[in-house]
C-alpha atoms as a PDB file:
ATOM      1  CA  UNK A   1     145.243 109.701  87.646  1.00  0.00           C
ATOM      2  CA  UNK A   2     142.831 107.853  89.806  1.00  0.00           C
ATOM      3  CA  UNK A   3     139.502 109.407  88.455  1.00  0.00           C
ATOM      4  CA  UNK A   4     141.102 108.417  84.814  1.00  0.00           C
ATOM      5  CA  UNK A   5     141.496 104.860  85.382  1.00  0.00           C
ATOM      6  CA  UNK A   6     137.597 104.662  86.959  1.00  0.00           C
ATOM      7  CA  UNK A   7     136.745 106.661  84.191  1.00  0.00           C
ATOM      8  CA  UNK A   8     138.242 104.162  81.920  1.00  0.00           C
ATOM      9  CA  UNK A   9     137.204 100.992  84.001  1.00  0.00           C
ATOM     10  CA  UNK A  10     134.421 102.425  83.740  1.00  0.00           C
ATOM     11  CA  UNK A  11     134.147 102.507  80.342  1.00  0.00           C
ATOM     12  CA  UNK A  12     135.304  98.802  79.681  1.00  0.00           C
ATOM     13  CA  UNK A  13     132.062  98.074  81.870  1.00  0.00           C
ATOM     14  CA  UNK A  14     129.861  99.689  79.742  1.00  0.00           C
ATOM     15  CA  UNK A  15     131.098  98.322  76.689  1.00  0.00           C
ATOM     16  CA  UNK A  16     131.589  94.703  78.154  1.00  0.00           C
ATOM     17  CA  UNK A  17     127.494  95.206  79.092  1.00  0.00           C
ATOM     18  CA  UNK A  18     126.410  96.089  75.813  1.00  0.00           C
ATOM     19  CA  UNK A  19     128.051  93.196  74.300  1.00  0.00           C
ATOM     20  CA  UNK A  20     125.864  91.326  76.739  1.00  0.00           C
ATOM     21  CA  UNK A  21     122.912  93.352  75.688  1.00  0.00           C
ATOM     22  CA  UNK A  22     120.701  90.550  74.527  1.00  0.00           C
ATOM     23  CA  UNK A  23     118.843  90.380  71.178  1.00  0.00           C
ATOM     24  CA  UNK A  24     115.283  91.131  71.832  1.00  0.00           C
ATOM     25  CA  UNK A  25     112.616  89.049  70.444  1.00  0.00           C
ATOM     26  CA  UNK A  26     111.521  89.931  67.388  1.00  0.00           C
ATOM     27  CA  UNK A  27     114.645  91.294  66.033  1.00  0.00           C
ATOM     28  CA  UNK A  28     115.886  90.219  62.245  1.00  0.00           C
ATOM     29  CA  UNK A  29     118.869  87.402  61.945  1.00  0.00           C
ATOM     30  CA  UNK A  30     122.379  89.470  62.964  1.00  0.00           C
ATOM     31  CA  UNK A  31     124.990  89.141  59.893  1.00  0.00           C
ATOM     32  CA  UNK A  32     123.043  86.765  58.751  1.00  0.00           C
ATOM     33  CA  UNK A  33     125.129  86.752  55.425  1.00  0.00           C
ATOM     34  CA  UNK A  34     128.702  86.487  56.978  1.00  0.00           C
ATOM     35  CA  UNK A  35     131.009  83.663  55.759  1.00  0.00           C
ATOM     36  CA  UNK A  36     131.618  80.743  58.405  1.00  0.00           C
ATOM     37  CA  UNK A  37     134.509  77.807  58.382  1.00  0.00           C
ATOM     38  CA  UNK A  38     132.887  74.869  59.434  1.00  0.00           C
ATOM     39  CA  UNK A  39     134.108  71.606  60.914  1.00  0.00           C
ATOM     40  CA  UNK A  40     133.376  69.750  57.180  1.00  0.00           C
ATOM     41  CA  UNK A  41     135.512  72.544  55.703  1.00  0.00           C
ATOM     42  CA  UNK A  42     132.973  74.368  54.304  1.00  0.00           C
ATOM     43  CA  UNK A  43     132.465  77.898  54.183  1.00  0.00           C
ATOM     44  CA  UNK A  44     128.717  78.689  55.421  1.00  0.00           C
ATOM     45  CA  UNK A  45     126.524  81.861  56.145  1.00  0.00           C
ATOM     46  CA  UNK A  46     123.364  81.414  58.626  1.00  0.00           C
ATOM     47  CA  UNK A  47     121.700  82.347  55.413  1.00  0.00           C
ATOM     48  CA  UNK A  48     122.842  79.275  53.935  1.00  0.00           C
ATOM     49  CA  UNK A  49     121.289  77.165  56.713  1.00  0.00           C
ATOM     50  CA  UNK A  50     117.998  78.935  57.102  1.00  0.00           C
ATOM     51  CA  UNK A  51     115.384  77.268  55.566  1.00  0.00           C
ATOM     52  CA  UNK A  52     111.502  78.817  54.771  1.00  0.00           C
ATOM     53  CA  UNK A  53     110.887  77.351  58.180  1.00  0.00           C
ATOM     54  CA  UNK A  54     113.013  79.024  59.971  1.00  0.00           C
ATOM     55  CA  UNK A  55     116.618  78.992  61.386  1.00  0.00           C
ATOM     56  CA  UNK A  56     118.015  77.568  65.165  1.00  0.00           C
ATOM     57  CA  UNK A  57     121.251  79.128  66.158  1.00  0.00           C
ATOM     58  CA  UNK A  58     123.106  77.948  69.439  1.00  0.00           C
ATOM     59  CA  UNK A  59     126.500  79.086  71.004  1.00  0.00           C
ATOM     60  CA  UNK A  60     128.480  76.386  72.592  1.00  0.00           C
ATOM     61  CA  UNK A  61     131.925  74.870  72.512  1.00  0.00           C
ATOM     62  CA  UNK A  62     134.005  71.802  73.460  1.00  0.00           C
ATOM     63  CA  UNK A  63     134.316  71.340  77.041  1.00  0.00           C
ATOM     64  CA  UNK A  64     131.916  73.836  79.155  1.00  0.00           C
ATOM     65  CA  UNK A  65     130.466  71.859  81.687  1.00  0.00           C
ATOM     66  CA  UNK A  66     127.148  72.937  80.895  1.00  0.00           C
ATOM     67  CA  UNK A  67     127.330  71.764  77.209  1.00  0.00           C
ATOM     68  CA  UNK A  68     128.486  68.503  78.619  1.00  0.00           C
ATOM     69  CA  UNK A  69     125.500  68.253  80.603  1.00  0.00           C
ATOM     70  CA  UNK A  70     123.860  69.124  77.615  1.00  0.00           C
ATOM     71  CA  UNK A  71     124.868  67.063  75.188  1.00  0.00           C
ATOM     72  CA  UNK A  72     122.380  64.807  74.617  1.00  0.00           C
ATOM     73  CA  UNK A  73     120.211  67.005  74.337  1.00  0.00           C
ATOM     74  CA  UNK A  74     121.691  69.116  72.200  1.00  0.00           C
ATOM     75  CA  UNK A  75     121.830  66.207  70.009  1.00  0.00           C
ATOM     76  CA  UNK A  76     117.926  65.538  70.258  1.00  0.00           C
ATOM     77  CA  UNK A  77     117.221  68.733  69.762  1.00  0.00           C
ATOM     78  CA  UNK A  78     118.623  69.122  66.257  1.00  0.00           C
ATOM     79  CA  UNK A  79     116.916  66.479  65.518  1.00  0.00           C
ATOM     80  CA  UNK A  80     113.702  67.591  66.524  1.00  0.00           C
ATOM     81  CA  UNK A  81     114.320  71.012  64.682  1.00  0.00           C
ATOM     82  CA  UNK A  82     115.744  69.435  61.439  1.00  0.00           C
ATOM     83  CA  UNK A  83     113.114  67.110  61.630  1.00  0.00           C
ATOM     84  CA  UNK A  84     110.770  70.020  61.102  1.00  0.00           C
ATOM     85  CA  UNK A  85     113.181  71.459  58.438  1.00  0.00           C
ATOM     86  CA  UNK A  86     114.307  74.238  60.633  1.00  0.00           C
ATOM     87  CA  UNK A  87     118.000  74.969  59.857  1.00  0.00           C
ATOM     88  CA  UNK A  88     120.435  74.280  62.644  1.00  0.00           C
ATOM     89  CA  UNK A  89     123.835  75.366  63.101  1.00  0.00           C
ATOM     90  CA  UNK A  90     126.056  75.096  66.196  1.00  0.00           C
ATOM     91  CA  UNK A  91     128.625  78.137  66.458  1.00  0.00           C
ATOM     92  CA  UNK A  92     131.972  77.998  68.634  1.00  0.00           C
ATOM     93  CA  UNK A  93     132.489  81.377  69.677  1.00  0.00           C
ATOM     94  CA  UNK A  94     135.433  80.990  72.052  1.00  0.00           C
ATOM     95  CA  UNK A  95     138.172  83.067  70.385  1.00  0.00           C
ATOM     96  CA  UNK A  96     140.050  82.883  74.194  1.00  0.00           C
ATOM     97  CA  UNK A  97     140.358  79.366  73.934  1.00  0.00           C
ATOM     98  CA  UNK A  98     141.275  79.078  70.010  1.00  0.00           C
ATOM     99  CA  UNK A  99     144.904  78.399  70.545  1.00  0.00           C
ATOM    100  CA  UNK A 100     143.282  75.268  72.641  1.00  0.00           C
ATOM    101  CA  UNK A 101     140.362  73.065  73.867  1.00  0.00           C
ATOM    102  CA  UNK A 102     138.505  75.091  71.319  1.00  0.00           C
ATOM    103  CA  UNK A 103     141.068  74.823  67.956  1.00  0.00           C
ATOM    104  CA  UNK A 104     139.398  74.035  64.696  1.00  0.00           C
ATOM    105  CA  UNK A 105     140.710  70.256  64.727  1.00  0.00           C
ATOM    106  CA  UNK A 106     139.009  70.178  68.595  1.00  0.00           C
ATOM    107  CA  UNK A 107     136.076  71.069  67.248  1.00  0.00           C
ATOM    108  CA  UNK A 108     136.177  68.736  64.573  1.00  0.00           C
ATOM    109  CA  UNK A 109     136.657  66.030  66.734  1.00  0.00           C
ATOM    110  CA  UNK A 110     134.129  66.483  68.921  1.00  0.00           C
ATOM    111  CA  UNK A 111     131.406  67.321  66.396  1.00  0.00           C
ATOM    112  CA  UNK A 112     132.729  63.231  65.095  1.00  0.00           C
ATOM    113  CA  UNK A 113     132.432  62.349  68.603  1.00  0.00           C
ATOM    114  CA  UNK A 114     128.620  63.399  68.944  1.00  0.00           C
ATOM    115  CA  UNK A 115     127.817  62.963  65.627  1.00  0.00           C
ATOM    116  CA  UNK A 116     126.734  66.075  64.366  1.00  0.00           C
ATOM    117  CA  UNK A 117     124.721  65.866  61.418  1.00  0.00           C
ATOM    118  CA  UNK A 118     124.316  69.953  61.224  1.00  0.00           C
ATOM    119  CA  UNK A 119     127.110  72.716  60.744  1.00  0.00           C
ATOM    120  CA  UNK A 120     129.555  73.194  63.692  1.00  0.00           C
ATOM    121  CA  UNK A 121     131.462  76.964  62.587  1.00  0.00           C
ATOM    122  CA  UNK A 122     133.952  79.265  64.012  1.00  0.00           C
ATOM    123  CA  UNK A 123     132.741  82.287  64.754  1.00  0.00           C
ATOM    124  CA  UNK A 124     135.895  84.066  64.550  1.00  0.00           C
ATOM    125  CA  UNK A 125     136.553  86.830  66.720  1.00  0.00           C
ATOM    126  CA  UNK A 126     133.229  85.959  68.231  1.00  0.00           C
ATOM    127  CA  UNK A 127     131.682  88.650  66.043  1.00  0.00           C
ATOM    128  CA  UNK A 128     128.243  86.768  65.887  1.00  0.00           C
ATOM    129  CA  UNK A 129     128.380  86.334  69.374  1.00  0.00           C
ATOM    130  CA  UNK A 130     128.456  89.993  69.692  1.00  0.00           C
ATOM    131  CA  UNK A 131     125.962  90.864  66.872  1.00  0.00           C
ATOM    132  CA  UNK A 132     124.114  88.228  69.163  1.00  0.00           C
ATOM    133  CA  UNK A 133     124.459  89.576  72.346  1.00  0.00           C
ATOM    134  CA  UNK A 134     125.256  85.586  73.482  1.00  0.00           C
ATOM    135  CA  UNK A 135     126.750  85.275  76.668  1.00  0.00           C
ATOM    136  CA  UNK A 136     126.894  81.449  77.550  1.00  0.00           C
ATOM    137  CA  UNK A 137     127.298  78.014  75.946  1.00  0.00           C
ATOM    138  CA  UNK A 138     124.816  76.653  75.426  1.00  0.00           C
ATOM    139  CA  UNK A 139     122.352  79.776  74.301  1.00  0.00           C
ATOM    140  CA  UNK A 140     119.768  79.536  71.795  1.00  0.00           C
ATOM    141  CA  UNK A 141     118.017  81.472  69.417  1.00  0.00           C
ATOM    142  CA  UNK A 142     115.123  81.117  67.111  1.00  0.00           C
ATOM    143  CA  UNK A 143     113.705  82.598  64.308  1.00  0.00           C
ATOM    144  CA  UNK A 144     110.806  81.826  62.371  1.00  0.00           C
ATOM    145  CA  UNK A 145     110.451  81.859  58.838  1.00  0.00           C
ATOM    146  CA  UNK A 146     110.593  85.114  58.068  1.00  0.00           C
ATOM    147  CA  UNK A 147     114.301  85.123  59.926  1.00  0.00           C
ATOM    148  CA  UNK A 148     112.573  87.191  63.414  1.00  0.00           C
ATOM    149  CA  UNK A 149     113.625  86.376  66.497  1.00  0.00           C
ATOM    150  CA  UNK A 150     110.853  84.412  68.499  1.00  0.00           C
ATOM    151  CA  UNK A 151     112.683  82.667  71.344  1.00  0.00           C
ATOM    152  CA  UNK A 152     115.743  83.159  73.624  1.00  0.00           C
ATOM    153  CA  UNK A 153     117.125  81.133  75.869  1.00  0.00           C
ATOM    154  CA  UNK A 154     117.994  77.545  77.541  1.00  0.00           C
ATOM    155  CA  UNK A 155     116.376  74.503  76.144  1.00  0.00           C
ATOM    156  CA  UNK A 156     114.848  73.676  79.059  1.00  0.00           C
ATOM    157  CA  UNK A 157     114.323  74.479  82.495  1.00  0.00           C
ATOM    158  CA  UNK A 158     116.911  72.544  84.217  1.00  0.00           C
ATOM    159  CA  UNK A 159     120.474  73.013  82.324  1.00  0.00           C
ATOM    160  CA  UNK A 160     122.468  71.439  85.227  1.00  0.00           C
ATOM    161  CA  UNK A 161     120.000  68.423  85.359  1.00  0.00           C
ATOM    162  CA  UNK A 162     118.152  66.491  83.100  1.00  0.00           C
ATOM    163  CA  UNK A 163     116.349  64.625  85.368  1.00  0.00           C
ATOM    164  CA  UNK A 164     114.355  67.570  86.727  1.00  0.00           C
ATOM    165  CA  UNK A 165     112.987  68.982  83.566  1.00  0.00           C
ATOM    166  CA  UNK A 166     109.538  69.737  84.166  1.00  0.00           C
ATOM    167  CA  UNK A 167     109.345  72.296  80.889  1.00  0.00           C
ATOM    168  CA  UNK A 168     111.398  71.916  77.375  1.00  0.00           C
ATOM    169  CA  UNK A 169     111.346  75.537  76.455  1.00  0.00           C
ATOM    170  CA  UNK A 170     112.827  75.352  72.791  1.00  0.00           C
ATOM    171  CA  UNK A 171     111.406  71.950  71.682  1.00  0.00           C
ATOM    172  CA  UNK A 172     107.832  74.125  73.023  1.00  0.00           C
ATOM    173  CA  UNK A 173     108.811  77.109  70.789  1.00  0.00           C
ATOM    174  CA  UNK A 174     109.524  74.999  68.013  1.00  0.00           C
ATOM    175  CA  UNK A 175     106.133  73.297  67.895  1.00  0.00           C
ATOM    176  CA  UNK A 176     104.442  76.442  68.359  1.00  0.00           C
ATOM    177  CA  UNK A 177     106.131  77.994  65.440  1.00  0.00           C
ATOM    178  CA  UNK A 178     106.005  75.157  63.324  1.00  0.00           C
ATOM    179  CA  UNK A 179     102.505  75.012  64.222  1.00  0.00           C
ATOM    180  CA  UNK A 180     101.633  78.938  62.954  1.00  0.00           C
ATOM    181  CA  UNK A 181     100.776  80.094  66.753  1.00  0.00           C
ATOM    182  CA  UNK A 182     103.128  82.341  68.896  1.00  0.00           C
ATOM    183  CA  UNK A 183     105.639  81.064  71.203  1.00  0.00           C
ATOM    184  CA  UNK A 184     103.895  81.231  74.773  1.00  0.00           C
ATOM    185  CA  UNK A 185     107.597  81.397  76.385  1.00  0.00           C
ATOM    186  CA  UNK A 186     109.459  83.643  74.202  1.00  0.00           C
ATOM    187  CA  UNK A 187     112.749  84.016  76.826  1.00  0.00           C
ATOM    188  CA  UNK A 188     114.306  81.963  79.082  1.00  0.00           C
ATOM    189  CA  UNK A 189     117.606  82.547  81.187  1.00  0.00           C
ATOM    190  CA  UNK A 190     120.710  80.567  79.942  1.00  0.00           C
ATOM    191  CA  UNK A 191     122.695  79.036  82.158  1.00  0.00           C
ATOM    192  CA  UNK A 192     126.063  77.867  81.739  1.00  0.00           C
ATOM    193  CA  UNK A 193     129.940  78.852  80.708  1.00  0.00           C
ATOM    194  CA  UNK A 194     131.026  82.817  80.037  1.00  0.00           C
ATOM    195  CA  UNK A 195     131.728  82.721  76.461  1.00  0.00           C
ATOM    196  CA  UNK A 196     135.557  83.050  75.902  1.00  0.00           C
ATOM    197  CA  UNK A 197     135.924  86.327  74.232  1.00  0.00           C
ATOM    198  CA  UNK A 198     139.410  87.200  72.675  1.00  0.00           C
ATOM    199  CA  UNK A 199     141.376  89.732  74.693  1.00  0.00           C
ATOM    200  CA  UNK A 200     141.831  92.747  72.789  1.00  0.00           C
END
């Protein structure tokens, strides 16, 4: 009975790894054509947000910490990215925390709160997140016009505190990409909550 249940645990270890398998760089936009809610009430795909510059996809939520630390940031760089008219879209892929901090109507009011001017969806039963191999809130991913993966990561080198920045990773990659030349630093290691999978 004992070697069955390590022989199971170990199992649920090797599947809870591969859904932390990243995506690696240069891979195509995962279910790029799946159907969204988002907080306006629309029904989106990341399809619908990429543009022929490319597309900006980050994983966050409500109340992590991290993305509170983040925040402003997160807010400048959408704007930096739209501003080169590279879609953006924010997904919430907390499925733990649904019945919660992370409801639709939460989410709703804190996209009012910081004034999001891009798409804030529900990824329900964080399936991108999967498809993604995200882990944390806030992770980012970029793809160029052609929808291929050309940076993962943090957007910068200091999540925890702004004031010691020395390199913005992801406002980098952007202008490199927007520029036609490659992205010099094509990964970076996130830092911040466990994203909330559902149990089950």
């Amino acid at each position: 009975m004992k070697a069955l249940l390590s022989l199971f645990a170990l199992a649920i270890a090797g599947i809870a790894f591969k859904l932390a398998d990243p995506l690696p760089i240069g891979a195509d936009i995962p279910m790029a054509a799946t159907k969204m809610k988002d907080v306006s009430g629309k029904i989106i795909s990341l399809n619908d947000v990429k543009t022929s510059n490319g597309l900006l996809v980050m994983f966050s939520c409500n109340t992590c910490p991290y993305v509170v630390k983040n925040q402003s940031r997160t807010t400048d760089i959408g704007n930096f990215a739209t501003g080169k008219n590279i879609g953006f879209v924010v997904l919430n892929s907390n499925e733990g925390n649904r019945a919660n901090e992370d409801s639709y109507k939460a989410m709703q009011q804190y996209a009012a709160s910081q004034h999001y001017k891009w798409p804030y969806v529900v990824d329900s039963n964080n399936e991108l997140a999967d498809a993604f191999g995200a882990s944390r809130t806030p992770e980012c991913y970029l793809f160029d016009g052609r929808g291929k993966l050309v940076y993962r990561g943090a957007i910068d080198d200091s999540p925890a505190d702004p004031s010691k920045v020395s390199r913005n990773h992801l406002k980098e990659a952007i202008t490199e990409m927007a520029s036609g030349k490659s992205v010099s630093v094509k990964e970076s290691r996130s830092v911040g909550c466990g994203i909330k999978r559902k149990e089950g």
